[in-house]
PDB file of N, CA and C in Angstrom:
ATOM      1  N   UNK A   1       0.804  -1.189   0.000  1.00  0.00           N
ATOM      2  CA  UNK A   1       0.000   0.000   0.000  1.00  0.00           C
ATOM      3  C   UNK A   1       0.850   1.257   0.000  1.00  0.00           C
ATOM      4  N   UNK A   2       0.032   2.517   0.270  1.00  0.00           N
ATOM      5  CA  UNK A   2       0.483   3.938   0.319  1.00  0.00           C
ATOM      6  C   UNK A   2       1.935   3.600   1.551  1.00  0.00           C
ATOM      7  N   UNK A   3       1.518   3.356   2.383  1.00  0.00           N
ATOM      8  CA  UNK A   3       2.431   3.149   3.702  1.00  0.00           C
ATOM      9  C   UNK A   3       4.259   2.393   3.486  1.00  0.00           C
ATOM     10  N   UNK A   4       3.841   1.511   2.674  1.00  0.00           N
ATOM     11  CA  UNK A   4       5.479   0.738   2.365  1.00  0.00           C
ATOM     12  C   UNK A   4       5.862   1.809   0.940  1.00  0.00           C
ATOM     13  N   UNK A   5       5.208   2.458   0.257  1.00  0.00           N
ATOM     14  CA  UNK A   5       5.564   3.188  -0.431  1.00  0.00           C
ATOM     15  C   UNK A   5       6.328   4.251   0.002  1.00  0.00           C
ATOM     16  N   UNK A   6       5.380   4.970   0.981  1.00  0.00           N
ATOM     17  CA  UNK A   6       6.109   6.117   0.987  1.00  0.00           C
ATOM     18  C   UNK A   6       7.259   5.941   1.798  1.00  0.00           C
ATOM     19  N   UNK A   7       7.402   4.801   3.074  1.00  0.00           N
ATOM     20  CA  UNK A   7       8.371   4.616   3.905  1.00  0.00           C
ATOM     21  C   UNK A   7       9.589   4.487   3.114  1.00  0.00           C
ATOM     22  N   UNK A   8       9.643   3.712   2.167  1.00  0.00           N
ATOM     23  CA  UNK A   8      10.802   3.315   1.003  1.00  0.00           C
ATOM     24  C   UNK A   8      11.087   4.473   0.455  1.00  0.00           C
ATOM     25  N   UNK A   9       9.783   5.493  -0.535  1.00  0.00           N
ATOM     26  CA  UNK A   9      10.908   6.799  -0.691  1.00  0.00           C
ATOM     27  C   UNK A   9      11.150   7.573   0.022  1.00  0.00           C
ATOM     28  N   UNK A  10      10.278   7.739   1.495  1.00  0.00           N
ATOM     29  CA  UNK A  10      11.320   8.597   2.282  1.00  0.00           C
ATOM     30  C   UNK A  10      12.681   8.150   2.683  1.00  0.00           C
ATOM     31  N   UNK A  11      12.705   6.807   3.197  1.00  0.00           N
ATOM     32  CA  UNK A  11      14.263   6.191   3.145  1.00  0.00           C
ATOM     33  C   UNK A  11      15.314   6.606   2.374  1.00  0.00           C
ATOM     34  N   UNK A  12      14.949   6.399   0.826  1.00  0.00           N
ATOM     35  CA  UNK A  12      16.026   6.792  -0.070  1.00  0.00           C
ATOM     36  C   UNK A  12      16.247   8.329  -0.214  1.00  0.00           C
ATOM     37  N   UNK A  13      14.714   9.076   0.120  1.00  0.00           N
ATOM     38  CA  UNK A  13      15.403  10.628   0.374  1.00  0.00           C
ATOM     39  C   UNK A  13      15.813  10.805   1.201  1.00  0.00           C
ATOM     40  N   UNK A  14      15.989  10.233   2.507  1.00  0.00           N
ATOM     41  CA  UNK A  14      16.860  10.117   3.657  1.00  0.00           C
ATOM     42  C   UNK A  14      18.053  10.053   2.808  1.00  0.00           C
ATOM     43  N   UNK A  15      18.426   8.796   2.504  1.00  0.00           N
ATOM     44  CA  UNK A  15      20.084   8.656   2.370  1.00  0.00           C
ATOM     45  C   UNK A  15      20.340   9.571   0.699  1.00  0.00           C
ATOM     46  N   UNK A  16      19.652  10.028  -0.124  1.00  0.00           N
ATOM     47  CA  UNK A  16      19.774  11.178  -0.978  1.00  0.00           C
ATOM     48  C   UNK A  16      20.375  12.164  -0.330  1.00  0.00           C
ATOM     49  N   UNK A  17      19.907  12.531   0.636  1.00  0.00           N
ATOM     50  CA  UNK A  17      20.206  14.310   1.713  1.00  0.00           C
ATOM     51  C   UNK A  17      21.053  13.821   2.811  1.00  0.00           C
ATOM     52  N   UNK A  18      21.731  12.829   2.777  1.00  0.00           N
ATOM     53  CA  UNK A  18      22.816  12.342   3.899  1.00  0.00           C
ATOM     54  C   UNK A  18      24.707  12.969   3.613  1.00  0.00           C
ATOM     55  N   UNK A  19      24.376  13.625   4.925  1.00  0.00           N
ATOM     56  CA  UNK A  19      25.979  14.254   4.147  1.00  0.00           C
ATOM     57  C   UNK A  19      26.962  13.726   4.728  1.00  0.00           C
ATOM     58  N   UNK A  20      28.281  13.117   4.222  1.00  0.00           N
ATOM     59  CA  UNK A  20      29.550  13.131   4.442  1.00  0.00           C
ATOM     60  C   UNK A  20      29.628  11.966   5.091  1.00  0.00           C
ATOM     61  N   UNK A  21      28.649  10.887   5.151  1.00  0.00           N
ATOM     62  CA  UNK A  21      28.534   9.871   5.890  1.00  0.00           C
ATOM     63  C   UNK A  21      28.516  10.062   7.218  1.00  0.00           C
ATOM     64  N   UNK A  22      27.614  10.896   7.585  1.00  0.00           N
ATOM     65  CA  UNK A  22      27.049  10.747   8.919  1.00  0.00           C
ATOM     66  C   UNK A  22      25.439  10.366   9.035  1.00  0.00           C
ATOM     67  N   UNK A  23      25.332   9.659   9.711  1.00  0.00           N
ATOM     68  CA  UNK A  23      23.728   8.783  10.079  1.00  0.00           C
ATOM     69  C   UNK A  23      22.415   9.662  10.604  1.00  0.00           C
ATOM     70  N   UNK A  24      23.164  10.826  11.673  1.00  0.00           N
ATOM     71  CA  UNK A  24      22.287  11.245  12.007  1.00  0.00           C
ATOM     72  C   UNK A  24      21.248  12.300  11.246  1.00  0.00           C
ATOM     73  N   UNK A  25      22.030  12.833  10.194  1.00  0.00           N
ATOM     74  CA  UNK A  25      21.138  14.085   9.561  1.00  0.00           C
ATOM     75  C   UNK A  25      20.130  13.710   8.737  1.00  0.00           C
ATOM     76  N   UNK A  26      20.298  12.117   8.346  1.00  0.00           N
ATOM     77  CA  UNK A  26      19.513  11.128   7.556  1.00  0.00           C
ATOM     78  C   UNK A  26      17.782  11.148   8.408  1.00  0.00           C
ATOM     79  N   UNK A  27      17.591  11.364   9.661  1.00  0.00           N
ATOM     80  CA  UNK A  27      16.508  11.199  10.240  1.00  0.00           C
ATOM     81  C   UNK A  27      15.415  12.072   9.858  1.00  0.00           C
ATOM     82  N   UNK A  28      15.895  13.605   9.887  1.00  0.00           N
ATOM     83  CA  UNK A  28      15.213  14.856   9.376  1.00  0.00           C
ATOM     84  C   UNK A  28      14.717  15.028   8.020  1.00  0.00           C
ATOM     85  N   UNK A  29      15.187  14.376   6.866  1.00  0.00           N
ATOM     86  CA  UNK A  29      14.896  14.138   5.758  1.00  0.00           C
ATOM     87  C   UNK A  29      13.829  12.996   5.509  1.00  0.00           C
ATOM     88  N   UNK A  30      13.982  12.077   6.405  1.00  0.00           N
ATOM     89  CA  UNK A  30      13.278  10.904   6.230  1.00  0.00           C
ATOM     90  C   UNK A  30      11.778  11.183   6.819  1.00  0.00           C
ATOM     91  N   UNK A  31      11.607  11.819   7.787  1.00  0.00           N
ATOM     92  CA  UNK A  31      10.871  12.793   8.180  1.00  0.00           C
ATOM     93  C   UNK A  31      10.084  13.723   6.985  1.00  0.00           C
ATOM     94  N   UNK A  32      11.205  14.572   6.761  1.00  0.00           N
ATOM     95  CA  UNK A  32      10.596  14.971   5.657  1.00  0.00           C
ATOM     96  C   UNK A  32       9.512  14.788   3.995  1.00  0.00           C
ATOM     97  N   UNK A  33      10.595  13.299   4.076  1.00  0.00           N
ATOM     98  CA  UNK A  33       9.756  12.571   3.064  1.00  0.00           C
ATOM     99  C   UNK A  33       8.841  11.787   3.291  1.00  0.00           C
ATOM    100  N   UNK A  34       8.292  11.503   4.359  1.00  0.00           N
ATOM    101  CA  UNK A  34       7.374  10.844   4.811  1.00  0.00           C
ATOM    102  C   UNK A  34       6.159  12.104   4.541  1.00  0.00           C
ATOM    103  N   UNK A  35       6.299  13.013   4.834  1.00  0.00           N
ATOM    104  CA  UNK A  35       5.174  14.137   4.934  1.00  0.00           C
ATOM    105  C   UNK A  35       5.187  14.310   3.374  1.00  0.00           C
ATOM    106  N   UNK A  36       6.545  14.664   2.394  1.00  0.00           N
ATOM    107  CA  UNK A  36       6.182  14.751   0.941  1.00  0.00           C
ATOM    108  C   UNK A  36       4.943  13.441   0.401  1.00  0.00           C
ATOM    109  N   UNK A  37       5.529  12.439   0.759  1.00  0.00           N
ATOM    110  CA  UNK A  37       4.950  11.468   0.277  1.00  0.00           C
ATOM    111  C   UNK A  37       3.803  11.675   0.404  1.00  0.00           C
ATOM    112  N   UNK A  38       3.232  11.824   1.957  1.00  0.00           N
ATOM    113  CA  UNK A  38       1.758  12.017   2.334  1.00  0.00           C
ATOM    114  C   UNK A  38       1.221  12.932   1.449  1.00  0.00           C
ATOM    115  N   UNK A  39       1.739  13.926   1.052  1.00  0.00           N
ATOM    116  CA  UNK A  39       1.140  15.244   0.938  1.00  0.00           C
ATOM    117  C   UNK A  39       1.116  14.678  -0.412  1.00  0.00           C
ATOM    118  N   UNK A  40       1.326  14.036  -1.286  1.00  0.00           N
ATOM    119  CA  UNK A  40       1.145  13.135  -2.715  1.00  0.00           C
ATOM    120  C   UNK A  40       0.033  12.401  -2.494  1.00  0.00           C
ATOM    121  N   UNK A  41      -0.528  11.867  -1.665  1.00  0.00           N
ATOM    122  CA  UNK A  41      -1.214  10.925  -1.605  1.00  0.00           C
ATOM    123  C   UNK A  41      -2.526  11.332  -1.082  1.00  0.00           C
ATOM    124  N   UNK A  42      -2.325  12.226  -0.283  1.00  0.00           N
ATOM    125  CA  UNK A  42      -3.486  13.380   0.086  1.00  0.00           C
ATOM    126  C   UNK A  42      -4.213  14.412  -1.370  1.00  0.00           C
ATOM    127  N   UNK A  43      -3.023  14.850  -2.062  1.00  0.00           N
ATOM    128  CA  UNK A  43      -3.841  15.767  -2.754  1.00  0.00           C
ATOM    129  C   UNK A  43      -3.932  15.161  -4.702  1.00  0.00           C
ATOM    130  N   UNK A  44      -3.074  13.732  -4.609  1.00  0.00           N
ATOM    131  CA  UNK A  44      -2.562  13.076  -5.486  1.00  0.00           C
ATOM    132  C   UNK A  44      -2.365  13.517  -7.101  1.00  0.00           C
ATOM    133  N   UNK A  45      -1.028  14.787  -5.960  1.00  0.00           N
ATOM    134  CA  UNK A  45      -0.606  15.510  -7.260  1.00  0.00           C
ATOM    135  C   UNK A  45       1.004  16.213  -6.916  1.00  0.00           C
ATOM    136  N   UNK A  46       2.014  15.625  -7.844  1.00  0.00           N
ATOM    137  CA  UNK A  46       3.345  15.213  -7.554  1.00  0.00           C
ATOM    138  C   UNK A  46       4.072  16.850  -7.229  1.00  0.00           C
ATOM    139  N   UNK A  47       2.850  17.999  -7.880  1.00  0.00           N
ATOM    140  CA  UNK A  47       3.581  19.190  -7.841  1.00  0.00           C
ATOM    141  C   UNK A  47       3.412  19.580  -6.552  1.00  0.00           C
ATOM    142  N   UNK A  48       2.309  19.025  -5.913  1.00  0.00           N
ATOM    143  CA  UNK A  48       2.114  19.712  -4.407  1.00  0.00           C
ATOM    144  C   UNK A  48       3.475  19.674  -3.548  1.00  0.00           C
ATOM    145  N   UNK A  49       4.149  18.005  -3.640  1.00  0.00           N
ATOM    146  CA  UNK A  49       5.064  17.997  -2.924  1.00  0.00           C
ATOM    147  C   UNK A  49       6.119  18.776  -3.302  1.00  0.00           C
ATOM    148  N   UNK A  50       6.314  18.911  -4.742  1.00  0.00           N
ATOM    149  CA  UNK A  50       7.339  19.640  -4.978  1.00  0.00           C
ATOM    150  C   UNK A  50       7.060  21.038  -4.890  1.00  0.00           C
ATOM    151  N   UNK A  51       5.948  21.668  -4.338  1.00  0.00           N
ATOM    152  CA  UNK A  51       6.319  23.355  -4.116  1.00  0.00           C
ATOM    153  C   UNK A  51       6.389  23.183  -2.834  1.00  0.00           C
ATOM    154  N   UNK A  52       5.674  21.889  -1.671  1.00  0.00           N
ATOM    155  CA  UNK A  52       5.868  22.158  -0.487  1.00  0.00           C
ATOM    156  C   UNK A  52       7.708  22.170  -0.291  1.00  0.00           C
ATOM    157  N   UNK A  53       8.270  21.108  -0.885  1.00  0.00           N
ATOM    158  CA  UNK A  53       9.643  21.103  -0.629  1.00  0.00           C
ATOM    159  C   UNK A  53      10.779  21.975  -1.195  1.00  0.00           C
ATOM    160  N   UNK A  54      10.237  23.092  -2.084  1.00  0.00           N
ATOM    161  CA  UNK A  54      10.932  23.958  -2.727  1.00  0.00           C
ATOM    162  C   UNK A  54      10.578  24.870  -1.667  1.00  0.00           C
ATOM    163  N   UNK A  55       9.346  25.143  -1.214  1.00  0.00           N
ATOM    164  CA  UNK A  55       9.258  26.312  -0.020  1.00  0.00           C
ATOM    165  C   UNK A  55       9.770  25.852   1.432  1.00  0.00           C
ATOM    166  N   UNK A  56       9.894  24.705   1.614  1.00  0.00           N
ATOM    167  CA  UNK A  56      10.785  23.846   2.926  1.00  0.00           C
ATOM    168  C   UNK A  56      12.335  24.997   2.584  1.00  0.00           C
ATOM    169  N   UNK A  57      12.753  24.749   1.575  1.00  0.00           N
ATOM    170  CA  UNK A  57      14.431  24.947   0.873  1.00  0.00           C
ATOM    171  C   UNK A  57      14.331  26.142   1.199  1.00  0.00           C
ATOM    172  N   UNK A  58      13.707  27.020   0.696  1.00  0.00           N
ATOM    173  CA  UNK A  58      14.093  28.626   0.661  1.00  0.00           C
ATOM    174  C   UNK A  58      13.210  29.219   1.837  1.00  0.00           C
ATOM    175  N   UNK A  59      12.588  28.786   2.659  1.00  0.00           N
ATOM    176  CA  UNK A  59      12.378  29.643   3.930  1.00  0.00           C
ATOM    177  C   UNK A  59      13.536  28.775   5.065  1.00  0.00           C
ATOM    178  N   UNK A  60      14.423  27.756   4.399  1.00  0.00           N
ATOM    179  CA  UNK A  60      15.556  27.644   5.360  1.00  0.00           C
ATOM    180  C   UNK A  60      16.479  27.876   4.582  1.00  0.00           C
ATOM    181  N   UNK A  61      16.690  28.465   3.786  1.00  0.00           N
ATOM    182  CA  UNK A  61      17.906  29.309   2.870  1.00  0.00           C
ATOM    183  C   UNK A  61      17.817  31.221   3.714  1.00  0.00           C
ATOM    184  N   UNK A  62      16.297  31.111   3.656  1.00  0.00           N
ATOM    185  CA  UNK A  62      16.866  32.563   4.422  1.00  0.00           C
ATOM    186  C   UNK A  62      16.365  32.735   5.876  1.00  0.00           C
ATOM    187  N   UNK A  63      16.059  32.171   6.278  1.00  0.00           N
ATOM    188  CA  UNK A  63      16.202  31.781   8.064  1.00  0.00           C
ATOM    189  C   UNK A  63      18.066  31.526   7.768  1.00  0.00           C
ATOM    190  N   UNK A  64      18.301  30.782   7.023  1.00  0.00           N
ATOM    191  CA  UNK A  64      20.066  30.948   7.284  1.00  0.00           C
ATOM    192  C   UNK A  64      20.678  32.167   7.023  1.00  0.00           C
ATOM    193  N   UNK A  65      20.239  33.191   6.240  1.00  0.00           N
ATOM    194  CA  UNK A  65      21.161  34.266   5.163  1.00  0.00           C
ATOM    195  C   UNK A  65      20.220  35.333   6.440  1.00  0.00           C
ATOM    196  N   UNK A  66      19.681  34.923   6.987  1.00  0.00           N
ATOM    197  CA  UNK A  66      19.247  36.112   8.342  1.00  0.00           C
ATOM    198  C   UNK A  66      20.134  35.766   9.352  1.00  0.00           C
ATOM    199  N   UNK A  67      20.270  34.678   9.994  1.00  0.00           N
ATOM    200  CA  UNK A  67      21.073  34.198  11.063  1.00  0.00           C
ATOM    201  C   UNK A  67      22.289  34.658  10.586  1.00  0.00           C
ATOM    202  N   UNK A  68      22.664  34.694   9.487  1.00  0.00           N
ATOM    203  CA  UNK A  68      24.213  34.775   9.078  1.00  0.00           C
ATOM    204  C   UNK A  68      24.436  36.273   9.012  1.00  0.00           C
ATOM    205  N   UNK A  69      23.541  37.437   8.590  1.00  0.00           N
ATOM    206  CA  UNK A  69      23.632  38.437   8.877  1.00  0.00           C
ATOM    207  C   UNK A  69      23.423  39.165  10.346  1.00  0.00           C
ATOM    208  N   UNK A  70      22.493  38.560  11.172  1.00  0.00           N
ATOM    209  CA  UNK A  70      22.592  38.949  12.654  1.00  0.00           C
ATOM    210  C   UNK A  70      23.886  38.684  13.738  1.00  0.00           C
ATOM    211  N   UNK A  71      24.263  37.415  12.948  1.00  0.00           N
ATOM    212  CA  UNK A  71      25.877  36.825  13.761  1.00  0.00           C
ATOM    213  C   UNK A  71      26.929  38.437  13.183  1.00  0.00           C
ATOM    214  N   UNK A  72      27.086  38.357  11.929  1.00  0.00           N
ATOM    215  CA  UNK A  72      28.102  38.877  11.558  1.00  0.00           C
ATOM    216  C   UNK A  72      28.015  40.781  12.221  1.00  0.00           C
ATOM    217  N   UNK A  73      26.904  41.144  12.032  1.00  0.00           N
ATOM    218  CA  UNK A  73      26.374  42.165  12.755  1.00  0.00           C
ATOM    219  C   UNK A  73      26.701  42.573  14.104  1.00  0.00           C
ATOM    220  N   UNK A  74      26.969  41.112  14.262  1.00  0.00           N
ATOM    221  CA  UNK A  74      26.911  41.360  16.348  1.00  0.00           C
ATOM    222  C   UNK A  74      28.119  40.809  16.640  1.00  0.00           C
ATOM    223  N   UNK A  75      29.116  40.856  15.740  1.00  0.00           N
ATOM    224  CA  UNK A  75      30.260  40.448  16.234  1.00  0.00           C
ATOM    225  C   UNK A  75      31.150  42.004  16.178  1.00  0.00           C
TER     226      UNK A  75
END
């Protein structure tokens, strides 16, 4: 069913977004793709997931490029 599906591609987008061979950052992605998946299967339409996960990317692209300007600011 939906369930071994999506567990399997969140897995592999787990180890897709795994950096440098470390295990742990693999969890947050897998996570992640568990909800893409859902959100495919909920609205059963492949673009949903992909604007939810393009807007995942760039509201933590600039939550970073803010943090990175408040550090540098306050040093």
């Amino acid at each position: 069913g939906y369930g071994v599906a999506i567990g399997a591609t969140a897995f592999l987008f787990g180890l897709a977004h795994m950096g440098y061979g470390q295990v742990y950052p693999i969890l947050m992605p897998i996570v992640m793709g568990i909800l893409l998946g859902y959100v495919v299967v909920k609205t059963k339409n492949l673009f949903s997931s992909i604007t939810a996960h393009v807007t995942f990317n760039l509201v933590t692209f600039v939550v970073y490029i803010i943090s990175q300007s408040l550090q540098s600011s306050t040093l």
